[in-house]
N, C-alpha and C. Protein backbone atom coordinates (compact mmCIF):
# COMPACT_ATOMS: atom_id res chain seq x y z
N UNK A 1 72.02 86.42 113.04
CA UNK A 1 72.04 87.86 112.98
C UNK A 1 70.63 88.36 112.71
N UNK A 2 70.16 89.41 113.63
CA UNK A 2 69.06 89.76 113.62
C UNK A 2 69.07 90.95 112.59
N UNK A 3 68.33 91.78 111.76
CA UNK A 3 68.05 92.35 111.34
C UNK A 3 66.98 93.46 111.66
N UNK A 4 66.81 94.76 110.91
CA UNK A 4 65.85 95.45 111.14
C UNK A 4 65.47 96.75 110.05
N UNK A 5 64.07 97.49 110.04
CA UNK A 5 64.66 98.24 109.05
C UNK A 5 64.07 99.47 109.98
N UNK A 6 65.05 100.42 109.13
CA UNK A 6 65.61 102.23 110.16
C UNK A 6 64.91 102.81 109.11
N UNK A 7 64.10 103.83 109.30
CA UNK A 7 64.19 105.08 108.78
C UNK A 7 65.40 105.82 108.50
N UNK A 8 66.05 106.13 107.07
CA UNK A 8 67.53 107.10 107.21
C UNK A 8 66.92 108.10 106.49
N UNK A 9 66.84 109.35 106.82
CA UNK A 9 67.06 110.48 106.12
C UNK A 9 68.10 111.05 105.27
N UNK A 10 68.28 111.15 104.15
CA UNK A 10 69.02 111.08 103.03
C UNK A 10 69.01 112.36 102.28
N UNK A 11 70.32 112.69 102.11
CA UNK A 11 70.68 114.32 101.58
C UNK A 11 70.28 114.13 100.16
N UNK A 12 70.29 115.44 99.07
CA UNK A 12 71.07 115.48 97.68
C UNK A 12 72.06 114.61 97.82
N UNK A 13 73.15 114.78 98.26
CA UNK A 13 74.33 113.93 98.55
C UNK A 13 74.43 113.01 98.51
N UNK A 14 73.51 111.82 99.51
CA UNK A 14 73.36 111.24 99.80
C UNK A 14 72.88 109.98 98.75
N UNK A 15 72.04 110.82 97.93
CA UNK A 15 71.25 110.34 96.78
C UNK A 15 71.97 110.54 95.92
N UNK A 16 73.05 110.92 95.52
CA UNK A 16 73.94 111.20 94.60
C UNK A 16 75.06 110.31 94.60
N UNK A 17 75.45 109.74 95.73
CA UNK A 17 76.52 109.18 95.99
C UNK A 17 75.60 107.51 96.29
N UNK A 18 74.65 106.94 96.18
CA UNK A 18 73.87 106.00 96.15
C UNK A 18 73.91 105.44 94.54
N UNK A 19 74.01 106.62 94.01
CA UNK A 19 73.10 106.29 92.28
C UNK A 19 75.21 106.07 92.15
N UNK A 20 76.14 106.84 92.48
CA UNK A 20 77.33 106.41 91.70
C UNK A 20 78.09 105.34 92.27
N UNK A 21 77.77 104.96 93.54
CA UNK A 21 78.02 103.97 93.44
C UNK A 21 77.60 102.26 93.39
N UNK A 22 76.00 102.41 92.39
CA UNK A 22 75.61 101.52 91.91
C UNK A 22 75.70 101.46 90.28
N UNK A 23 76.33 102.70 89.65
CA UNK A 23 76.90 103.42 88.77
C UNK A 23 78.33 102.77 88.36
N UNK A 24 78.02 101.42 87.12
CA UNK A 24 79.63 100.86 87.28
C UNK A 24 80.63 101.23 86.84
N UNK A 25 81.71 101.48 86.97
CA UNK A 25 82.85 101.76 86.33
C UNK A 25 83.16 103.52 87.07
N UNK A 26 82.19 104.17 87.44
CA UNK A 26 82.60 105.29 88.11
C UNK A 26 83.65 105.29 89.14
N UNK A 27 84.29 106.13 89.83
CA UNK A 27 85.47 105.90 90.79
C UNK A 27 84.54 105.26 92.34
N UNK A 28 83.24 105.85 92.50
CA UNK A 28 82.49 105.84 93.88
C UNK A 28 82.09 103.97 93.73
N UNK A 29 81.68 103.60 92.27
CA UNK A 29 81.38 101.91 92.38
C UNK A 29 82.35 101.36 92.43
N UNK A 30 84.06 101.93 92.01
CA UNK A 30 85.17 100.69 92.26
C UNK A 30 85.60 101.16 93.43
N UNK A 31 85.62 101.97 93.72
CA UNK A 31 85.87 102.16 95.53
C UNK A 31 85.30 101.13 96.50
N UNK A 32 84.02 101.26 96.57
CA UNK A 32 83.17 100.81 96.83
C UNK A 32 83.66 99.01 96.76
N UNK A 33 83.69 98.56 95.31
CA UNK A 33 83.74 96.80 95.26
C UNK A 33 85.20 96.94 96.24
N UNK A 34 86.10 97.60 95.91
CA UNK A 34 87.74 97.81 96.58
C UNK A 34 87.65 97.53 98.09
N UNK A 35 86.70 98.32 98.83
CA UNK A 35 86.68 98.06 100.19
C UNK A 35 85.54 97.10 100.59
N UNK A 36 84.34 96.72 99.72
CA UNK A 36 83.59 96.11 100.16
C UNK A 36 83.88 94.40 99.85
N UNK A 37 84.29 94.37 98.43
CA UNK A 37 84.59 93.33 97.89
C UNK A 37 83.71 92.30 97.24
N UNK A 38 82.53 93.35 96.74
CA UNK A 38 81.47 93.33 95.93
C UNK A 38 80.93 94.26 95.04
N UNK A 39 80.39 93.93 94.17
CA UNK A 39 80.25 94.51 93.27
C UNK A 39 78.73 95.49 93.20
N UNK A 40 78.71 96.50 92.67
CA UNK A 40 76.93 97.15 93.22
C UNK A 40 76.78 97.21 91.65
N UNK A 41 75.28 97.16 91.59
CA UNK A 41 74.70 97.51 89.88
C UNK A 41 73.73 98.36 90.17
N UNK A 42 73.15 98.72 88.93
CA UNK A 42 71.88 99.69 89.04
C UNK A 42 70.98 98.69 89.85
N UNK A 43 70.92 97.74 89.61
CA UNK A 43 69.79 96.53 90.33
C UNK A 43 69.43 96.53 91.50
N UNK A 44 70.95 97.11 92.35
CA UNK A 44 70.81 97.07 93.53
C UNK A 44 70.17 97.61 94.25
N UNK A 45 68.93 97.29 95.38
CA UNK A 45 68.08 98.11 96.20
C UNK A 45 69.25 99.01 96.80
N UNK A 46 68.06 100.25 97.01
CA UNK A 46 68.61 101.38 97.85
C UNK A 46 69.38 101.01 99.16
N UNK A 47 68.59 99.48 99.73
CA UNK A 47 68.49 99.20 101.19
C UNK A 47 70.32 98.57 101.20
N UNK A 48 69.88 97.46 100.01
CA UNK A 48 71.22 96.82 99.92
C UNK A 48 72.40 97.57 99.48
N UNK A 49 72.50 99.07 99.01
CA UNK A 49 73.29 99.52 98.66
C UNK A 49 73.93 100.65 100.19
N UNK A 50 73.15 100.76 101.09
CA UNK A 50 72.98 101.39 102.09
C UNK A 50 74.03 100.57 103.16
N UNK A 51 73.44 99.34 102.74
CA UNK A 51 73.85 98.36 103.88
C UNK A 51 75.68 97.95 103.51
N UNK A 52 75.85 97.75 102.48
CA UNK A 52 77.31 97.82 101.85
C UNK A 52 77.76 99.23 102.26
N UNK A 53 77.53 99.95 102.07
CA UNK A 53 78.06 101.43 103.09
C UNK A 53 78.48 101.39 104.19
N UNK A 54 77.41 100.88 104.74
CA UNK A 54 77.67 100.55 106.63
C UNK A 54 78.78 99.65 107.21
N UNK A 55 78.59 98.08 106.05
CA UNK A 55 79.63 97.29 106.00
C UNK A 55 80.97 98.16 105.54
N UNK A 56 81.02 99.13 104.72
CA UNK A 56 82.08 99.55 104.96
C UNK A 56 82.91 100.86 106.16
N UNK A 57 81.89 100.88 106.62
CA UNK A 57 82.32 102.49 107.08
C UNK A 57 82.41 101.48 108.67
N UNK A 58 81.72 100.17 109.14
CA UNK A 58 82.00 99.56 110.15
C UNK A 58 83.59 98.89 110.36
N UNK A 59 83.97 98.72 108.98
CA UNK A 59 85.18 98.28 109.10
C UNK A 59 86.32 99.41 109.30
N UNK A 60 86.24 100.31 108.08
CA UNK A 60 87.06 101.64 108.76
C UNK A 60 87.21 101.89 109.94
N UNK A 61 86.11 101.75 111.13
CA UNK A 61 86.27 102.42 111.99
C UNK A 61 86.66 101.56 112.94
N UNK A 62 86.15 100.27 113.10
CA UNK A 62 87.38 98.91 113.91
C UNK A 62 88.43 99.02 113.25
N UNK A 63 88.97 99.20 111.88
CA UNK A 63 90.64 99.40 111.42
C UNK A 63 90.73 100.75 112.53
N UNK A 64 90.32 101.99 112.36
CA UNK A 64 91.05 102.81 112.70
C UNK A 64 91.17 102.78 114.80
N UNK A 65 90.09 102.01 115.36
CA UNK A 65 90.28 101.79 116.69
C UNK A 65 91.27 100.81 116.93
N UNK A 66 91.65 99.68 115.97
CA UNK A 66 92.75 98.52 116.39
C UNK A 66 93.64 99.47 116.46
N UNK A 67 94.34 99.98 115.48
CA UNK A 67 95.29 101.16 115.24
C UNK A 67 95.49 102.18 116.34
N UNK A 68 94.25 102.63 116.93
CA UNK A 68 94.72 103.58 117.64
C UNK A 68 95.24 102.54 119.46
N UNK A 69 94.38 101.36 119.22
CA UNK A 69 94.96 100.63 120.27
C UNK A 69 96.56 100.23 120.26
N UNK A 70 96.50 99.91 119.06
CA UNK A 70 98.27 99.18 118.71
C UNK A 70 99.21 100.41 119.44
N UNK A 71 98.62 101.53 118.63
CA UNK A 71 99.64 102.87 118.94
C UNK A 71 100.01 103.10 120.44
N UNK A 72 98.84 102.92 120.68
CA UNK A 72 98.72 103.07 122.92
C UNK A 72 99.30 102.29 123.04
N UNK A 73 99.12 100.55 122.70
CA UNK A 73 100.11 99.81 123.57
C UNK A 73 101.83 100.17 122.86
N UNK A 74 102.00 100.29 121.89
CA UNK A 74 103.13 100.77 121.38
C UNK A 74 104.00 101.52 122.52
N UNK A 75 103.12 102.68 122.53
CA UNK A 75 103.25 103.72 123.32
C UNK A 75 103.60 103.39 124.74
N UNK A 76 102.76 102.26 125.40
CA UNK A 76 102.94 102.38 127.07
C UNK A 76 104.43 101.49 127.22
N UNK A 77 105.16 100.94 126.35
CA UNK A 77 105.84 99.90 126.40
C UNK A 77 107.47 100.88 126.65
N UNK A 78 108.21 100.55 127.61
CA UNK A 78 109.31 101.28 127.86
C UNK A 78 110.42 100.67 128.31
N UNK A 79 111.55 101.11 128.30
CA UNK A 79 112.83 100.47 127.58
C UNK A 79 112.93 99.02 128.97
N UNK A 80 112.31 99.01 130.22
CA UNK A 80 112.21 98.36 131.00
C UNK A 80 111.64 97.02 129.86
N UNK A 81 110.62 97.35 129.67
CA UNK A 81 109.72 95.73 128.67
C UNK A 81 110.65 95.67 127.68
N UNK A 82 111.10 96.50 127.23
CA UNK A 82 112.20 96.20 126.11
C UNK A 82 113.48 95.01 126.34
N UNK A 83 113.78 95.45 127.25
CA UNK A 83 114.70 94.80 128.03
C UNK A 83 114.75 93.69 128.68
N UNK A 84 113.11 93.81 128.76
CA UNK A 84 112.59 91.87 129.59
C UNK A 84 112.79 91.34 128.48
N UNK A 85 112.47 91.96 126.79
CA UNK A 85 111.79 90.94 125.95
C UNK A 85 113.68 90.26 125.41
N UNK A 86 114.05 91.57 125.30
CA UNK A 86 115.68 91.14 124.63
C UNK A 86 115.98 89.79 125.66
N UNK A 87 116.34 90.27 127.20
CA UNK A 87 116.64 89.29 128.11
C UNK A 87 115.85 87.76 127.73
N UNK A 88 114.38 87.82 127.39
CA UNK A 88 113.78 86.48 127.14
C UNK A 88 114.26 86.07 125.91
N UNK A 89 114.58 86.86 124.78
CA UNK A 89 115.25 85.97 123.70
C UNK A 89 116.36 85.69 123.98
N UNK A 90 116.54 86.17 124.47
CA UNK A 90 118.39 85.71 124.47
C UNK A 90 118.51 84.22 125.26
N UNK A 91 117.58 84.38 126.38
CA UNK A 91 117.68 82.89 127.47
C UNK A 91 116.72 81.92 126.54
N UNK A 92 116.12 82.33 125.94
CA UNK A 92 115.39 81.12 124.42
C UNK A 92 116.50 80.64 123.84
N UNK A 93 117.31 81.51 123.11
CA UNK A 93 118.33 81.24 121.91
C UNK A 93 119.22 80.33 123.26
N UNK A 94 119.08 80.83 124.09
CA UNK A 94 120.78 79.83 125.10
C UNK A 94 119.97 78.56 125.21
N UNK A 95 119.15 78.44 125.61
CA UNK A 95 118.00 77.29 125.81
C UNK A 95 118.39 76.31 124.13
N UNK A 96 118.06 77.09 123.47
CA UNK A 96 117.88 76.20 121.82
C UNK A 96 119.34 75.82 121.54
N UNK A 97 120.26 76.38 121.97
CA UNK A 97 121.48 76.03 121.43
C UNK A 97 122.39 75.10 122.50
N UNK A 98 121.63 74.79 123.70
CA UNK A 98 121.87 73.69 124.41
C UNK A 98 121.32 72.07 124.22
């Protein structure tokens, strides 16, 4: 994995929500270990605390695209495939019980 470093321009906000969640015991640092599954301290560089952000906000957003895929295929599937799949268990179960 290659690496690199970005210029980020950074709000009040931004800087506020950096310091709490390297800030332990606040709700923004156990959030934070909750989805990241690490722990942040005051110790932690800005960079490395940045980068645990990203790691999380990258995963949110592959959770929320699998999801919206599941839903589509959910969605395109109609009582026809329904009906293949019942028909294939059923000729499994006759199969297994022969």
């Amino acid at each position: 994995m290659t690496s690199s470093r970005a210029p980020v321009p950074l709000t009040e906000q931004d800087r506020e929500l950096l310091e709490a969640i390297r800030t332990p015991g606040t709700p923004e640092n156990v959030a934070v270990q909750a989805l990241a599954g690490q722990t942040l301290s005051p110790e932690t560089s800005t960079s490395a605390a940045l980068h645990t952000l990203i790691d999380v906000a990258r995963n949110a957003v592959l959770e929320e695209v699998m999801a919206t895929g599941y839903a589509a295929l959910a969605a395109a599937h109609d009582d026809e495939d329904h009906a293949f799949r019942r028909a294939a268990r059923r000729r499994t179960a006759e199969v297994a019980a022969d």
